[in-house]
C-alpha atoms as a PDB file:
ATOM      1  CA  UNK A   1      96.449  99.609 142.611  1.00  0.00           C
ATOM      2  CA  UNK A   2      95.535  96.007 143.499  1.00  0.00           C
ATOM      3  CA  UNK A   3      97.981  93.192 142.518  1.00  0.00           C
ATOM      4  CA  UNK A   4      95.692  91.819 139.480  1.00  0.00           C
ATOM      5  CA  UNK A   5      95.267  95.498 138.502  1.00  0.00           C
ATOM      6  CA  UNK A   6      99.256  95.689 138.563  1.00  0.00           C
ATOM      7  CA  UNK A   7      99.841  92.549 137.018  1.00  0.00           C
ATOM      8  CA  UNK A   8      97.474  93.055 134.181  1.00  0.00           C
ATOM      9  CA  UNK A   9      99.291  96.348 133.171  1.00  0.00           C
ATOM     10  CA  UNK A  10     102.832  95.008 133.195  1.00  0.00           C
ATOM     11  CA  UNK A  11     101.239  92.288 130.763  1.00  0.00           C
ATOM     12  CA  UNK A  12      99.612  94.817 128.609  1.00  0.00           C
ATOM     13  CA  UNK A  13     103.200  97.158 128.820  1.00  0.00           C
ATOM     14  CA  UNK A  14     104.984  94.424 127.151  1.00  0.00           C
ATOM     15  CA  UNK A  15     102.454  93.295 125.051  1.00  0.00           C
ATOM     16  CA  UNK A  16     102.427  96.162 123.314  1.00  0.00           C
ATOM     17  CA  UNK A  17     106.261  96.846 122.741  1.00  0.00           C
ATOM     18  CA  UNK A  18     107.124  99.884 123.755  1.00  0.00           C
ATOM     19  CA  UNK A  19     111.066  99.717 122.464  1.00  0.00           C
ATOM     20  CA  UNK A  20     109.542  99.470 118.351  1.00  0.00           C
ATOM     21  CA  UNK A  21     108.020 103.072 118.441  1.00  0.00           C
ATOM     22  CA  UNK A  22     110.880 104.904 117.366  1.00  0.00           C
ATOM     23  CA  UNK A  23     110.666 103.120 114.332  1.00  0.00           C
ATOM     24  CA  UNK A  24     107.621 104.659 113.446  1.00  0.00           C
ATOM     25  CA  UNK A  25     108.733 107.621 115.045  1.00  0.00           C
ATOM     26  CA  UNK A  26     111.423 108.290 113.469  1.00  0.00           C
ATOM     27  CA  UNK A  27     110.142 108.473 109.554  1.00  0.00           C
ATOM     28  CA  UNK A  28     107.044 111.149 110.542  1.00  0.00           C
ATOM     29  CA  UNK A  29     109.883 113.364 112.219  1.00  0.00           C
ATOM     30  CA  UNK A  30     111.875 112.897 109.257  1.00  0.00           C
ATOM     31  CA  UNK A  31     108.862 113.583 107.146  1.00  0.00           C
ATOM     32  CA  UNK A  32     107.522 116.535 109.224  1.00  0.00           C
ATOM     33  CA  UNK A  33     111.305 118.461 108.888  1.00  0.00           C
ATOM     34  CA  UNK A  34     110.437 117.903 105.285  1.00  0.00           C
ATOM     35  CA  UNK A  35     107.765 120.424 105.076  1.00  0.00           C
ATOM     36  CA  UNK A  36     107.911 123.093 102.659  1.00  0.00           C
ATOM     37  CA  UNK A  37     108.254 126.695 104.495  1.00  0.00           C
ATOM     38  CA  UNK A  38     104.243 128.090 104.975  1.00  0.00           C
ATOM     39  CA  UNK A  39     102.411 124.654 105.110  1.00  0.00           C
ATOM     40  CA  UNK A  40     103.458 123.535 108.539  1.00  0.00           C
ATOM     41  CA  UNK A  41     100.815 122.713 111.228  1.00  0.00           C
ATOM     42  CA  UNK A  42     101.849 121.772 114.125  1.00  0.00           C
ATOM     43  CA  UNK A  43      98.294 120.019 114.867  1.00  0.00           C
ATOM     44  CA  UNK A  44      98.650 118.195 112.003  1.00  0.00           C
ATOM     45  CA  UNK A  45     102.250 116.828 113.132  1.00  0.00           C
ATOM     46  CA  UNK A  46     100.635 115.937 116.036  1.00  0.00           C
ATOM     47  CA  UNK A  47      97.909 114.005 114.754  1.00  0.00           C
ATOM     48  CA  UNK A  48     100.126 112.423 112.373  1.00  0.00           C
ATOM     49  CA  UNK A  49     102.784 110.917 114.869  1.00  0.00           C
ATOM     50  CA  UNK A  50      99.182 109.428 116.436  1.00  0.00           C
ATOM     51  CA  UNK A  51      98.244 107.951 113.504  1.00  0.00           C
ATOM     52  CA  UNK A  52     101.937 106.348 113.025  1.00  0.00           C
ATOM     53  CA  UNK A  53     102.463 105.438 117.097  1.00  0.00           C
ATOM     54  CA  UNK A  54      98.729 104.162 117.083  1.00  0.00           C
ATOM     55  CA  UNK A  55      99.597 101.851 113.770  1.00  0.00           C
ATOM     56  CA  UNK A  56     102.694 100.903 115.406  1.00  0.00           C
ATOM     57  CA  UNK A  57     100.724  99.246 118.239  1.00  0.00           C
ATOM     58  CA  UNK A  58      97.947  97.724 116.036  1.00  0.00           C
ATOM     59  CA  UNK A  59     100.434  95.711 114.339  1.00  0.00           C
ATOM     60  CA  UNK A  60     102.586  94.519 117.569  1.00  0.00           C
ATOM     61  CA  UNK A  61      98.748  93.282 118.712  1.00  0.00           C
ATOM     62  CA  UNK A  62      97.991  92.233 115.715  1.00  0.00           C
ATOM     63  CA  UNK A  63     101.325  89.682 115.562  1.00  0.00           C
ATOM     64  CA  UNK A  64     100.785  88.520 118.518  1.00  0.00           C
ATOM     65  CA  UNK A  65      96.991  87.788 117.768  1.00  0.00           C
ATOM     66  CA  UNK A  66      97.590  86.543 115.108  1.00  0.00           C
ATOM     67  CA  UNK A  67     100.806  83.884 115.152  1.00  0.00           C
ATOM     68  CA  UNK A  68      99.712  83.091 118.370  1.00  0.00           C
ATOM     69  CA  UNK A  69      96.220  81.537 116.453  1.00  0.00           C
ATOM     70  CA  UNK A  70      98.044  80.830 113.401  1.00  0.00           C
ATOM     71  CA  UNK A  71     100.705  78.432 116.007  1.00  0.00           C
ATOM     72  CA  UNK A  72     103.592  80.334 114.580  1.00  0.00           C
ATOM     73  CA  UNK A  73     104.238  80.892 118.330  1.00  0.00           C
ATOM     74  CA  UNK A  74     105.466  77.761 119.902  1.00  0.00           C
ATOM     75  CA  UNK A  75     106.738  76.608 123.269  1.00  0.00           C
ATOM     76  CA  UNK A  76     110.274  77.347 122.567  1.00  0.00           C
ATOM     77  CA  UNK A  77     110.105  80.239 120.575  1.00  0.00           C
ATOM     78  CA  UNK A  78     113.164  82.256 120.944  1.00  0.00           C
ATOM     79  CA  UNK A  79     111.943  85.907 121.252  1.00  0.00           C
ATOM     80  CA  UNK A  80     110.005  87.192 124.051  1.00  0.00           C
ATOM     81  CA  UNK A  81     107.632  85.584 125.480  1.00  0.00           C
ATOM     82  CA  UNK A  82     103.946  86.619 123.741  1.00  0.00           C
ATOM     83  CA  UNK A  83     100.693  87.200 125.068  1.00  0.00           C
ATOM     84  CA  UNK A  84      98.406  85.158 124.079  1.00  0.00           C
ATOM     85  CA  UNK A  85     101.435  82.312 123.620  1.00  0.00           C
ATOM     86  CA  UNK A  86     102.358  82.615 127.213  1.00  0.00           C
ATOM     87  CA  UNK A  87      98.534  82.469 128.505  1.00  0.00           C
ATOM     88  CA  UNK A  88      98.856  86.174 129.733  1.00  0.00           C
ATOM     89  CA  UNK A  89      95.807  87.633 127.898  1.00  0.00           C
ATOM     90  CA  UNK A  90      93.179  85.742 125.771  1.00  0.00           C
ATOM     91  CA  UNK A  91      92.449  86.289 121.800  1.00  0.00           C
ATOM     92  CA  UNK A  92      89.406  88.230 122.778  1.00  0.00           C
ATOM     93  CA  UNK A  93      91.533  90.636 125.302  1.00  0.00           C
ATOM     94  CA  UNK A  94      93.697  91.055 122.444  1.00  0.00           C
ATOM     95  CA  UNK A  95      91.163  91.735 119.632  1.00  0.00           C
ATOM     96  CA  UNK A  96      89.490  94.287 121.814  1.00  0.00           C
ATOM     97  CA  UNK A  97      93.028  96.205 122.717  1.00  0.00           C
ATOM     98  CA  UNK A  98      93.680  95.396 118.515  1.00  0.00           C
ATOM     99  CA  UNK A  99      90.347  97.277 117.769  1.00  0.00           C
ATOM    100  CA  UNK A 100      91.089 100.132 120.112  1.00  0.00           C
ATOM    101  CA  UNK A 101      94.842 100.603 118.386  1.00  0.00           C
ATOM    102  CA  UNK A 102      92.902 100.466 115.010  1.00  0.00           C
ATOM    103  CA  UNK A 103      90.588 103.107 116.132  1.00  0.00           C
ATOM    104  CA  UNK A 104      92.863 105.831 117.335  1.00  0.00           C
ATOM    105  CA  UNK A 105      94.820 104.984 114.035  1.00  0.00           C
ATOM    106  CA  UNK A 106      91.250 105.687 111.981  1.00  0.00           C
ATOM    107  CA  UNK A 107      90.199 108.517 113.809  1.00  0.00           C
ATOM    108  CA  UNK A 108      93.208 110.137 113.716  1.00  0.00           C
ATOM    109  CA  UNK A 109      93.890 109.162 109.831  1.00  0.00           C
ATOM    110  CA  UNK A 110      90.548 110.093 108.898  1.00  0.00           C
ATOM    111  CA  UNK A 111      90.780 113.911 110.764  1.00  0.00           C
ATOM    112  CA  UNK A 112      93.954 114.254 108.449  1.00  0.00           C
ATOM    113  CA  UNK A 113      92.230 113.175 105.079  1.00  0.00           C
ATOM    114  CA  UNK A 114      89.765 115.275 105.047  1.00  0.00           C
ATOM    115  CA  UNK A 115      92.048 118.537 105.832  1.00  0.00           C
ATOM    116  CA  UNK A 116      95.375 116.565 103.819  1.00  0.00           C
ATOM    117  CA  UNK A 117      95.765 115.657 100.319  1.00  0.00           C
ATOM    118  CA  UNK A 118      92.938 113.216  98.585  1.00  0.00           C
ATOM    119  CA  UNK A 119      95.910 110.606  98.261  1.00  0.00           C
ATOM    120  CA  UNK A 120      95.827 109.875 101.613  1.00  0.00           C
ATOM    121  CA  UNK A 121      92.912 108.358 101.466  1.00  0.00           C
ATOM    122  CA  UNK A 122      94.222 104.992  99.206  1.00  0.00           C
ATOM    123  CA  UNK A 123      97.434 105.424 101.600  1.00  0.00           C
ATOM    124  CA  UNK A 124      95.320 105.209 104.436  1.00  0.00           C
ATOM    125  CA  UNK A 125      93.963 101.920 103.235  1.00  0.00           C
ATOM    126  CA  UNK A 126      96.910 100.557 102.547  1.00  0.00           C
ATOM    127  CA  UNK A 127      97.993 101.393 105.930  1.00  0.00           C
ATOM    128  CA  UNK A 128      95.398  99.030 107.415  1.00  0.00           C
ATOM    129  CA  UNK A 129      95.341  96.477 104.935  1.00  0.00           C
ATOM    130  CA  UNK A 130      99.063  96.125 105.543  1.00  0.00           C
ATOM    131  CA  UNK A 131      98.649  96.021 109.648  1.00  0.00           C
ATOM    132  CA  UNK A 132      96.043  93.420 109.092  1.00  0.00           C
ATOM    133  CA  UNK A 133      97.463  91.308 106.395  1.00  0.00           C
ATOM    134  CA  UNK A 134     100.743  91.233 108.050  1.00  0.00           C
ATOM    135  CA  UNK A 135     100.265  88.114 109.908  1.00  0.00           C
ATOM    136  CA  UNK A 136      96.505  87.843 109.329  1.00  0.00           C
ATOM    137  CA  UNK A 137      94.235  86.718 106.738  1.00  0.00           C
ATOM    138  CA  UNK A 138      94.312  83.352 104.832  1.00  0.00           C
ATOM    139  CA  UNK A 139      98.051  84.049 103.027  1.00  0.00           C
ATOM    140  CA  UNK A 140      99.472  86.498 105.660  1.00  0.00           C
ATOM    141  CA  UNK A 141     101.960  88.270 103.204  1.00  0.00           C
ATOM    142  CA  UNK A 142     104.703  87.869 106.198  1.00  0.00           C
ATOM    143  CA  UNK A 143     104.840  84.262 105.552  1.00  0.00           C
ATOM    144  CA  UNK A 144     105.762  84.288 102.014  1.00  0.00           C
ATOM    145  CA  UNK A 145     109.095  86.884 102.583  1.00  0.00           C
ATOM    146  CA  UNK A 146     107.033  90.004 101.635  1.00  0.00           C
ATOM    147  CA  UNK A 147     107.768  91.327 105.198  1.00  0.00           C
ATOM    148  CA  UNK A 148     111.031  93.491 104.820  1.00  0.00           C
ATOM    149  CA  UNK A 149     109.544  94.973 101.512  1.00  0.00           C
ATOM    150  CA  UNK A 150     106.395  95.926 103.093  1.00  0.00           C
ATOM    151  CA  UNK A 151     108.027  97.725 106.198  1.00  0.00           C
ATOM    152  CA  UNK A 152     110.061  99.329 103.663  1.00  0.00           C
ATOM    153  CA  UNK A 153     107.771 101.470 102.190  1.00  0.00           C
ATOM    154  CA  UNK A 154     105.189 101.821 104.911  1.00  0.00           C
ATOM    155  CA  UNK A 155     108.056 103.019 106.991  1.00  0.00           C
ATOM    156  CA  UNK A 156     109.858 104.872 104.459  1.00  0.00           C
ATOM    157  CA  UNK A 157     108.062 106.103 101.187  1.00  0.00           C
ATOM    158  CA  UNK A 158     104.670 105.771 102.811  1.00  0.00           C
ATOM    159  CA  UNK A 159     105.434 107.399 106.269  1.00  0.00           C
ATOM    160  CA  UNK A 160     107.674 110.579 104.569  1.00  0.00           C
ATOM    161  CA  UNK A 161     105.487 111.228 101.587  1.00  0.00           C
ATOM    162  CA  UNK A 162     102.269 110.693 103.943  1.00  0.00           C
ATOM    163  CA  UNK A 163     103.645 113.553 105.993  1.00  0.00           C
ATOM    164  CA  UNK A 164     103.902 116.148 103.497  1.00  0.00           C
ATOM    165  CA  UNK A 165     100.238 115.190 102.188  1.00  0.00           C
ATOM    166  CA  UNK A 166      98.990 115.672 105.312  1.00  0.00           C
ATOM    167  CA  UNK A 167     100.251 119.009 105.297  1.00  0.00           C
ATOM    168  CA  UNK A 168      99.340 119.978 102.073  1.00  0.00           C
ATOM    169  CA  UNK A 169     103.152 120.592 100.793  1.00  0.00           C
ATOM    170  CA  UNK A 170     104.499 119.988  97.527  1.00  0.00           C
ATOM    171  CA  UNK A 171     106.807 116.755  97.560  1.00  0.00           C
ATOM    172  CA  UNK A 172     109.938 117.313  96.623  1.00  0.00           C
ATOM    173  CA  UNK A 173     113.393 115.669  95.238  1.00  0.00           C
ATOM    174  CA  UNK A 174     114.672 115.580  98.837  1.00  0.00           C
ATOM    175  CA  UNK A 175     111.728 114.067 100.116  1.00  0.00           C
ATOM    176  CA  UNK A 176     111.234 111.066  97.966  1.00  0.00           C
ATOM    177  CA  UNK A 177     115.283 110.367  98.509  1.00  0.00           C
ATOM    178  CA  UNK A 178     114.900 110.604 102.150  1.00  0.00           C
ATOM    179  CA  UNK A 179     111.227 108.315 102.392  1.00  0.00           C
ATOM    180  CA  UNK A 180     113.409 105.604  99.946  1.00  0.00           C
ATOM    181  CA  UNK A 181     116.440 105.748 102.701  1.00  0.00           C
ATOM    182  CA  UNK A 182     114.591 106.426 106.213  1.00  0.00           C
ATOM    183  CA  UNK A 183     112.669 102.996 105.573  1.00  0.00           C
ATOM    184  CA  UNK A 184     116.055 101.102 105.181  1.00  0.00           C
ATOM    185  CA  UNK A 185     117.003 100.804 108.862  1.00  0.00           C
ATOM    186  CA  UNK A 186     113.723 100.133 109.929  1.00  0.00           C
ATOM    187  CA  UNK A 187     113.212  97.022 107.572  1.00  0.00           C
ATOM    188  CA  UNK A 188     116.625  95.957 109.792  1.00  0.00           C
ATOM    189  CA  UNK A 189     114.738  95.381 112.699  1.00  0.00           C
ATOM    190  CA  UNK A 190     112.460  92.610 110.927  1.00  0.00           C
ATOM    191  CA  UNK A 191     115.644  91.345 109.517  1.00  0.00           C
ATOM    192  CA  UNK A 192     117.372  90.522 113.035  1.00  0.00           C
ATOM    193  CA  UNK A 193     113.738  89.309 113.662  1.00  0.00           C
ATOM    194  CA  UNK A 194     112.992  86.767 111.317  1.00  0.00           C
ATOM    195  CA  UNK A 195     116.926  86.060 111.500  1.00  0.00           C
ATOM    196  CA  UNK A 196     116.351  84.875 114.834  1.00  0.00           C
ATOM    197  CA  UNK A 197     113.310  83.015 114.372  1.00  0.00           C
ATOM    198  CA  UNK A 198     114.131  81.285 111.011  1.00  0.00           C
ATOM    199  CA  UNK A 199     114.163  77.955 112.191  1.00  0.00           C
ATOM    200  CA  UNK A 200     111.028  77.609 113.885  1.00  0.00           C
ATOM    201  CA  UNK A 201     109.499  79.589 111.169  1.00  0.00           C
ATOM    202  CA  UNK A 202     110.377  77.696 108.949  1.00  0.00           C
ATOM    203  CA  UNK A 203     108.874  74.452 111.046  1.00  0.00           C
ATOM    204  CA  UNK A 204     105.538  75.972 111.087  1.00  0.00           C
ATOM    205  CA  UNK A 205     105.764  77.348 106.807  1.00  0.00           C
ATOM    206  CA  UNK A 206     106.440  81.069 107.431  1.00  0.00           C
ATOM    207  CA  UNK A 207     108.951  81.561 104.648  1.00  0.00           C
ATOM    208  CA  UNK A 208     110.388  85.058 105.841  1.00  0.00           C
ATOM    209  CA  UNK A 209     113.094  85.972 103.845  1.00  0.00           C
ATOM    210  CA  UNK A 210     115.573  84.659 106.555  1.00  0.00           C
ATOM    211  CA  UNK A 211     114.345  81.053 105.819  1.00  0.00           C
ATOM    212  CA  UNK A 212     115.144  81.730 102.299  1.00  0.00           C
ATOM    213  CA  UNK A 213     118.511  83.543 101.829  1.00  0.00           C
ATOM    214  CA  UNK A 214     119.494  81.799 104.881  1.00  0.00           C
ATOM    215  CA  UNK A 215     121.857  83.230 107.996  1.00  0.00           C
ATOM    216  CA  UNK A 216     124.878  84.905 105.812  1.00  0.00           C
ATOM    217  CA  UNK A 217     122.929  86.870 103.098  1.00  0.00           C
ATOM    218  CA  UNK A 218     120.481  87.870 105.765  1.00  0.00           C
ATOM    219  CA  UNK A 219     123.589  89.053 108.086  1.00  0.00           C
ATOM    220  CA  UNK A 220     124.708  90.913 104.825  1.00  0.00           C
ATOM    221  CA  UNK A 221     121.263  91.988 104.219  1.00  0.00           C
ATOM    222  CA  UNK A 222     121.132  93.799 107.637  1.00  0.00           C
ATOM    223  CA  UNK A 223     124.698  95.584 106.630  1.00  0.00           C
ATOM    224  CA  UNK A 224     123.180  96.782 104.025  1.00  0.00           C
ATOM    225  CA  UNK A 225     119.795  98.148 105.362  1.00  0.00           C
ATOM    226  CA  UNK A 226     121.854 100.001 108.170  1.00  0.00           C
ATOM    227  CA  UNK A 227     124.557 101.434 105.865  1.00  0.00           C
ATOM    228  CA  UNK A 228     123.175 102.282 102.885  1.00  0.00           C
ATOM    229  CA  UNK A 229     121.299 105.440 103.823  1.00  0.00           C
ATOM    230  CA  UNK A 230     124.886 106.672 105.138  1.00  0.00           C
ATOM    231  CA  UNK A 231     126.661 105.749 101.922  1.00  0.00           C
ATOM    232  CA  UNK A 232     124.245 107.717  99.805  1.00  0.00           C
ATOM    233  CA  UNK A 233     124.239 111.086 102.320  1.00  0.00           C
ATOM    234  CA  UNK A 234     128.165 111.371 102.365  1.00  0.00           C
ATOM    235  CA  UNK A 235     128.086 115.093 103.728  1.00  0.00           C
ATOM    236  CA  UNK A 236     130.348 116.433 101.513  1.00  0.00           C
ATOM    237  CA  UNK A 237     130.219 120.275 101.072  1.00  0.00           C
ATOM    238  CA  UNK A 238     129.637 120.453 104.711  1.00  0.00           C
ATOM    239  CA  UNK A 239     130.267 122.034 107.562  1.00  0.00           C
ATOM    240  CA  UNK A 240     132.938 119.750 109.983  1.00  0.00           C
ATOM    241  CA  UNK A 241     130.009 119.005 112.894  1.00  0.00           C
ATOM    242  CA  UNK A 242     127.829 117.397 109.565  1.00  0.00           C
ATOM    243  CA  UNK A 243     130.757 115.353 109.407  1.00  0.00           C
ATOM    244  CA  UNK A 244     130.840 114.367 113.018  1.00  0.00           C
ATOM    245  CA  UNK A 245     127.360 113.643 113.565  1.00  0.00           C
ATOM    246  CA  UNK A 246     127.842 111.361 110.191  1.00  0.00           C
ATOM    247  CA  UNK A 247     130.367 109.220 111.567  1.00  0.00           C
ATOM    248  CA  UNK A 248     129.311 108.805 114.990  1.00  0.00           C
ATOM    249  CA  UNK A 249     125.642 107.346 113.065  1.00  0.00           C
ATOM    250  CA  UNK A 250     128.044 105.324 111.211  1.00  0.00           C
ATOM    251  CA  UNK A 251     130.173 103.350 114.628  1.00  0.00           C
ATOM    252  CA  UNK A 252     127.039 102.577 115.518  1.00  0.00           C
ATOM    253  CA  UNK A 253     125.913 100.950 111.925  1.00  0.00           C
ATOM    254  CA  UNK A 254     129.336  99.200 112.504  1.00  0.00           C
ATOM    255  CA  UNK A 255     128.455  98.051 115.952  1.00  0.00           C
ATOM    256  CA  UNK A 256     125.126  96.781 114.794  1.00  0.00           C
ATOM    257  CA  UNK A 257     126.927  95.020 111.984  1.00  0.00           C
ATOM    258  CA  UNK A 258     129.077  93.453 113.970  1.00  0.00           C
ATOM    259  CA  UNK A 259     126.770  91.830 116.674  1.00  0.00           C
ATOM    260  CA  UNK A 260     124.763  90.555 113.835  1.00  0.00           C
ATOM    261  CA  UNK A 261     127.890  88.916 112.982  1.00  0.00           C
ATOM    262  CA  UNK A 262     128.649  87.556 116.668  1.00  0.00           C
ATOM    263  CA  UNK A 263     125.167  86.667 117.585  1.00  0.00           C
ATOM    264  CA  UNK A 264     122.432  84.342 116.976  1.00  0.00           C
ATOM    265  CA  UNK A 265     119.184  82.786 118.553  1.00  0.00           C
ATOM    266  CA  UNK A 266     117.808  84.524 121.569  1.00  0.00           C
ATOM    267  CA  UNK A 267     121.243  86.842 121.849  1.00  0.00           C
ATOM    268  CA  UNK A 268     119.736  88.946 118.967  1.00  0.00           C
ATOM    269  CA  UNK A 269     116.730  90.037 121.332  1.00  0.00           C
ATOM    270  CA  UNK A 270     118.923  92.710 122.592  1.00  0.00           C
ATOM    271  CA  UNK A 271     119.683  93.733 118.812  1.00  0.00           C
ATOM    272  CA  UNK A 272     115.844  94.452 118.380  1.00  0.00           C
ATOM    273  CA  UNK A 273     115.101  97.792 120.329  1.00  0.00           C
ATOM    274  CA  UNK A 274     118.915  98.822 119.611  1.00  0.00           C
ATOM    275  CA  UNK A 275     118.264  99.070 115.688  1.00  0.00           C
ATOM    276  CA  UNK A 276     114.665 100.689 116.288  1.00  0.00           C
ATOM    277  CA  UNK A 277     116.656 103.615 118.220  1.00  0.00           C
ATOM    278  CA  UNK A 278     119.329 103.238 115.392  1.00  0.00           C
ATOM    279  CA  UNK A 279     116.650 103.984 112.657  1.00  0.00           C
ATOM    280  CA  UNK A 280     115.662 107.072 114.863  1.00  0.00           C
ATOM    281  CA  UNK A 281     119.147 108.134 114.933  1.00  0.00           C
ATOM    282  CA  UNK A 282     119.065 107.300 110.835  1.00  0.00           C
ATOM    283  CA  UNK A 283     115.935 109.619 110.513  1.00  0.00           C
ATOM    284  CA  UNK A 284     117.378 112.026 112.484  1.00  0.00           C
ATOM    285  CA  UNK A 285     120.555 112.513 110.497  1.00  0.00           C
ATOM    286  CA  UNK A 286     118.751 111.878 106.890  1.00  0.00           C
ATOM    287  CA  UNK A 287     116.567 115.198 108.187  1.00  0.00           C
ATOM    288  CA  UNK A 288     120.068 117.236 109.094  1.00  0.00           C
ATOM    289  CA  UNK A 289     122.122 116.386 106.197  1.00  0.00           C
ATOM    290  CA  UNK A 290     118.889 117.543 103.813  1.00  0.00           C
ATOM    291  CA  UNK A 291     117.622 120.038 105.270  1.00  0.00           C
ATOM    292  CA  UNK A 292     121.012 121.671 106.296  1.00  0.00           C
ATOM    293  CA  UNK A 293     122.027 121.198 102.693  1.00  0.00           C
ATOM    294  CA  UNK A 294     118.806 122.918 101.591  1.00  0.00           C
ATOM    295  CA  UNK A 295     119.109 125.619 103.810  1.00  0.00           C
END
């Protein structure tokens, strides 16, 4: 591999951001151990964690497209450096690798509509309206502190529910709770972002909810999206390992908590991909503690 060659595909590695997938991850597990028993396909769970990793990317192009246009992305923005910001890749390099995301996403989402549930086909929509509208469009719904509410639900009640529509199986009690908790955690990770970016945000008019609420209630916003799934799944009535596996999710909502306290600017760049594995971990426990209770 020639050094261009090289160079271009370290660029393109980063650009699309490897360390946020387990926050899409995570919910289409979550939604997948949901199942009911006899309507599992394990084709179907394959296609669906496409669909989810494949919108995942589309939407860390799309940002970068699209605040890097907008001039969001500045000179001395604090998070890592972007592609089309730094002069890595042009807007056309990005709108083709945007297109191809988009694609896998709608060829995938559209093989699982017409075997899945007729809903999917407005969730689908919504799917790409909210990758595209994110930070796109003429009132990018990002910049007016409708970002943490939309990763919410198309990471929680969206991603869960979507699951068990692709697979044809009735939606139950447990999996509505677990699609309004799973998204929690990964709202968090937009939270530390827009925390850290809230000042030059704020210079160029993206009023993220950060800008707003300002650094404390955002710091106790973040406490909240990390612990509240683990309040509301106290595993009582269970065995002593649910117990375990309970607390050791909760040390680490404590030592997110607390380096949200400490840390501030570029030092919450490490925070990022350590809350996306957190809201793995989150899924991961949300799908023991229901299931196991179910069982």
């Amino acid at each position: 591999m020639t050094t261009a060659v090289s160079h271009k595909v370290r660029v393109w590695g980063q650009t699309l951001r490897p360390r946020t997938l387990p926050a899409a991850l995570g919910p289409v597990l979550l939604g997948q151990a949901l199942v009911v028993p006899g309507h599992f396909s394990l084709p179907t769970a394959a296609l669906c964690l496409a669909c989810a990793l494949a919108l995942q990317l589309a939407v860390n192009l799309a940002n970068d497209l699209f605040d890097g246009l907008s001039g969001v992305d500045q000179p001395d923005r604090l998070g890592p450096t972007r592609a089309l910001q730094g002069g890595w890749l042009s807007a056309g390099e990005l709108r083709v690798g945007l297109s191809l995301t988009l694609g896998v996403a709608v060829a995938t989402g559209l093989w699982l509509v017409l075997f899945g549930h007729w809903l999917l086909w407005g969730l689908g929509g919504l799917a790409l309206l909210g990758v595209l509208g994110y930070s796109g469009g003429r009132r990018p719904y990002a910049n007016r502190g409708l970002g943490e509410l939309a990763v919410w639900a198309f990471f929680g009640p969206v991603a869960v529910l979507g699951s068990l529509l692709a697979q044809q199986s009735p939606i139950t009690r447990e999996a509505v709770a677990a699609g309004l908790l799973v998204g929690m955690p990964v709202a968090a990770i937009l939270v530390v972002n827009n925390l850290r970016d809230r000042h030059t945000d704020a210079r160029a008019g993206k009023i993220t909810l950060a800008v707003r609420m300002g650094p404390g209630a955002t710091r106790r916003l973040f406490a909240l999206l990390t612990a509240g799934p683990l309040a509301a799944t106290l595993p009582l009535g269970l065995v002593a390992w649910a117990w375990i596996a309970w607390g050791l999710t909760g040390l680490a909502a404590l030592g997110l908590a607390r380096e949200m306290r400490r840390r501030d600017g570029a030092a919450l760049n490490a925070l990022l991909g350590l809350t996306a594995l957190y809201s793995l971990a989150m899924a991961l426990w949300l799908g023991l503690r229901l299931v196991v209770a179910n069982g």
